[in-house]
C-alpha atoms as a PDB file:
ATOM      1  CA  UNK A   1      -4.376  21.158 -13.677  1.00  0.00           C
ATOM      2  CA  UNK A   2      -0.851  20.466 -13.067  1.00  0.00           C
ATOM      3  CA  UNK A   3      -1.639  17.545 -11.125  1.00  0.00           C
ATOM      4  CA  UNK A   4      -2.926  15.721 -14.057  1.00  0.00           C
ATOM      5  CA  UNK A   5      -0.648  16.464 -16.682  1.00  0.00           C
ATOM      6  CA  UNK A   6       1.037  13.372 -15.373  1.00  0.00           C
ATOM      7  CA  UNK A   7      -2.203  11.157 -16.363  1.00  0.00           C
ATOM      8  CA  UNK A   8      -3.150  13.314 -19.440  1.00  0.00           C
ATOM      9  CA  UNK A   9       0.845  12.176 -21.027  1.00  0.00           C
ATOM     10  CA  UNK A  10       0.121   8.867 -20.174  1.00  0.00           C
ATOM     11  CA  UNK A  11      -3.243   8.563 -21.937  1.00  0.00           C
ATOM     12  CA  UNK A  12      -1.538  10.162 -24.745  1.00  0.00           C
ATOM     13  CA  UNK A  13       1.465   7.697 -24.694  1.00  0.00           C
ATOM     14  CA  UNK A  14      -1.260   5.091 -24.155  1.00  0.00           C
ATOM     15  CA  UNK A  15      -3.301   6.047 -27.482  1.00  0.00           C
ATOM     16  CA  UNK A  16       0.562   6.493 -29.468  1.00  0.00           C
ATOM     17  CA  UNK A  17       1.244   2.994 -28.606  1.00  0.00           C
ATOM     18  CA  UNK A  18      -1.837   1.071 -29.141  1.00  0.00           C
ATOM     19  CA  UNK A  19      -2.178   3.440 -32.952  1.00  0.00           C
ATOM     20  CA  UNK A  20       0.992   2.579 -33.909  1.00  0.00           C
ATOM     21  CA  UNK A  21       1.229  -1.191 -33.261  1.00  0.00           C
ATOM     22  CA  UNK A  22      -2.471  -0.939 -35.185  1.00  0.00           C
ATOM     23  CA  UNK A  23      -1.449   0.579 -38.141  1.00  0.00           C
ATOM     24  CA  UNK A  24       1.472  -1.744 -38.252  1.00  0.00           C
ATOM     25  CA  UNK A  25      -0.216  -4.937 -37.821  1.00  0.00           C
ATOM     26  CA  UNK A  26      -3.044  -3.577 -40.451  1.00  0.00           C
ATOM     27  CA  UNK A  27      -0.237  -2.883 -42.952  1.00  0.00           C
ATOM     28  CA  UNK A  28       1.178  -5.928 -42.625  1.00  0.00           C
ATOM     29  CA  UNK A  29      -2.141  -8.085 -42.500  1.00  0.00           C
ATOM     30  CA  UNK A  30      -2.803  -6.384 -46.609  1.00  0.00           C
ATOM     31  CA  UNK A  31       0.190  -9.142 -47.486  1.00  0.00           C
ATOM     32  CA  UNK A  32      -1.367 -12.557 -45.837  1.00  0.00           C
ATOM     33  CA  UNK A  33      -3.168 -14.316 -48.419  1.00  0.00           C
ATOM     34  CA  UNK A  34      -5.206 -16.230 -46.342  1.00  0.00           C
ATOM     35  CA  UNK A  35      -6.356 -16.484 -42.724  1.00  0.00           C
ATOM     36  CA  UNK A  36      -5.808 -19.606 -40.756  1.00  0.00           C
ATOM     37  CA  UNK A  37      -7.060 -20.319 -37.585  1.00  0.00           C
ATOM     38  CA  UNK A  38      -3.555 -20.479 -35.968  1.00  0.00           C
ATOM     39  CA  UNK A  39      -3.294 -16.780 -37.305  1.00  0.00           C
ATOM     40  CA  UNK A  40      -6.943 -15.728 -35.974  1.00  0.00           C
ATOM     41  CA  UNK A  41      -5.686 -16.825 -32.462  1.00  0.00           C
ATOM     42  CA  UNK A  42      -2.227 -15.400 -32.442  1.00  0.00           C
ATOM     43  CA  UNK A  43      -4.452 -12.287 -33.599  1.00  0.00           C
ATOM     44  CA  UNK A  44      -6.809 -12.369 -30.682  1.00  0.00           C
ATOM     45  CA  UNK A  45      -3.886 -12.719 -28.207  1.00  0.00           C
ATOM     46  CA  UNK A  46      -2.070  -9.690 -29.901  1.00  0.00           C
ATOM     47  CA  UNK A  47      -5.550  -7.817 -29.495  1.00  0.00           C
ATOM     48  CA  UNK A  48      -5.390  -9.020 -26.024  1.00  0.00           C
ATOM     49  CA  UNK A  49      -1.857  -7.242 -25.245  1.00  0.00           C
ATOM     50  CA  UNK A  50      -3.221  -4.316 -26.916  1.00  0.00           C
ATOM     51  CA  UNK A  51      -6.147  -4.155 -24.348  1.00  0.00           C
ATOM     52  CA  UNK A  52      -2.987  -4.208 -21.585  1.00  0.00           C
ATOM     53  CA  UNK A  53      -1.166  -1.309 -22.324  1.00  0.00           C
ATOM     54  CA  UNK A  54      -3.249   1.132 -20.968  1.00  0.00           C
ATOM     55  CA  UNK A  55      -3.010  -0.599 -17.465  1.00  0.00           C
ATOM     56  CA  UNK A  56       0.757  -0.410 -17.048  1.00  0.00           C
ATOM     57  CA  UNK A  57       0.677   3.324 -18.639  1.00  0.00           C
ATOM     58  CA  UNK A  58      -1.549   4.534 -16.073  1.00  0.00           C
ATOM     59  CA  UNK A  59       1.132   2.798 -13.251  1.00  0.00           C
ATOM     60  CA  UNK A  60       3.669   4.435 -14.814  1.00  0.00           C
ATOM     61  CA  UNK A  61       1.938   8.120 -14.391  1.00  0.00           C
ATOM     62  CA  UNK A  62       0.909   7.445 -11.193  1.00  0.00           C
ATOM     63  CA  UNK A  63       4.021   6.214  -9.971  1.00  0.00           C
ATOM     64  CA  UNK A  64       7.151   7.471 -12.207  1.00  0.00           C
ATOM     65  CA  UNK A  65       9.796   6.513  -9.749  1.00  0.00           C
ATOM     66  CA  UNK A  66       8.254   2.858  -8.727  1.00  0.00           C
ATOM     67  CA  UNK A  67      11.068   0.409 -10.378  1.00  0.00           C
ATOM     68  CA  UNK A  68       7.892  -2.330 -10.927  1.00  0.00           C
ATOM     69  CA  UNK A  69       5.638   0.392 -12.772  1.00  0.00           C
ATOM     70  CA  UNK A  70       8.306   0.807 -15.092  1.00  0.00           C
ATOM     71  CA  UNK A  71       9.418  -3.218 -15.296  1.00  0.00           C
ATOM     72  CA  UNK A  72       5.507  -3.919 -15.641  1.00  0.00           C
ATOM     73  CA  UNK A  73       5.394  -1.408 -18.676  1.00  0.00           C
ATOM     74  CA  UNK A  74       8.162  -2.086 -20.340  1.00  0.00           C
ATOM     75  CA  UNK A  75       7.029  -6.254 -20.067  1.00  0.00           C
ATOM     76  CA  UNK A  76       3.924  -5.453 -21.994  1.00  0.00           C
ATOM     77  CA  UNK A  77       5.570  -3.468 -24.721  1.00  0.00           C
ATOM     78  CA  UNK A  78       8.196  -6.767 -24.704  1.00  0.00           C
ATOM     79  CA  UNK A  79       4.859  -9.023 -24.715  1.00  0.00           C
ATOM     80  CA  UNK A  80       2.999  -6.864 -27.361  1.00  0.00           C
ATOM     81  CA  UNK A  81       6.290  -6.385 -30.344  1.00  0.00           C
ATOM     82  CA  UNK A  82       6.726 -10.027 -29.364  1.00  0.00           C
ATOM     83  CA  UNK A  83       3.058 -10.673 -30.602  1.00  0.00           C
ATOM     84  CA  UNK A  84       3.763  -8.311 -33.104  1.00  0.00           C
ATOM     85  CA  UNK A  85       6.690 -10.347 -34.882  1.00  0.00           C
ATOM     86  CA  UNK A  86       5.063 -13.664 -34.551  1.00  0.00           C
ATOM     87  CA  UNK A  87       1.508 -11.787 -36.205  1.00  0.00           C
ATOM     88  CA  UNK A  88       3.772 -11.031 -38.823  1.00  0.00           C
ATOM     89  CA  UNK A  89       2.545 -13.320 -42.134  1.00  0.00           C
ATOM     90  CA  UNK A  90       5.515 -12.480 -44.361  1.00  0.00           C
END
C-alpha cells in the first residue's frame, strides 16, 4: 500500500487542480454576456490544458526527484492560469 500512496496524492492533486480551475472559470463565465466564437475557442483550448494535467501529475509521482517531471508540471499549470486569465470575460 505504501507503494502507491505516491500515485494515490497525485490523483488527488490531479482532481484539486482540474476542480479548482473549474469552479473558477464557471464563476467567472456567470459575468460574460455573450459568447463569441473567439471565446468558444479560447474555451476549448483551456478545456484542452485541463485534459493535460493529469499527465504531468502522474510524472511527477512517479518520478519526484526527475528535474523535467517537475519543469513539465509546473509548464502546464503556467499554460493552464495562462488560459485561465485570457478566458477571463471581465
Amino acid at each position: 500500500m505504501r507503494e502507491q500512496l505516491p500515485k494515490f496524492l497525485s490523483s488527488l492533486i490531479s482532481f484539486t487542480i482540474v476542480y479548482k480551475f473549474s469552479l473558477n472559470h464557471h464563476h467567472l463565465l456567470a459575468f460574460a454576456r455573450d459568447a463569441t466564437y473567439g471565446m468558444i475557442g479560447v474555451n476549448s483550448i483551456f478545456l484542452m490544458g485541463q485534459a493535460l494535467i493529469p499527465f504531468p501529475t502522474a510524472l511527477m509521482a512517479e518520478y519526484p526527484t526527475n528535474a523535467l517531471a517537475v519543469s513539465l508540471f509546473g509548464v502546464v499549470m503556467a499554460l493552464n492560469t495562462l488560459l485561465f486569465i485570457r478566458c477571463n470575460p471581465i
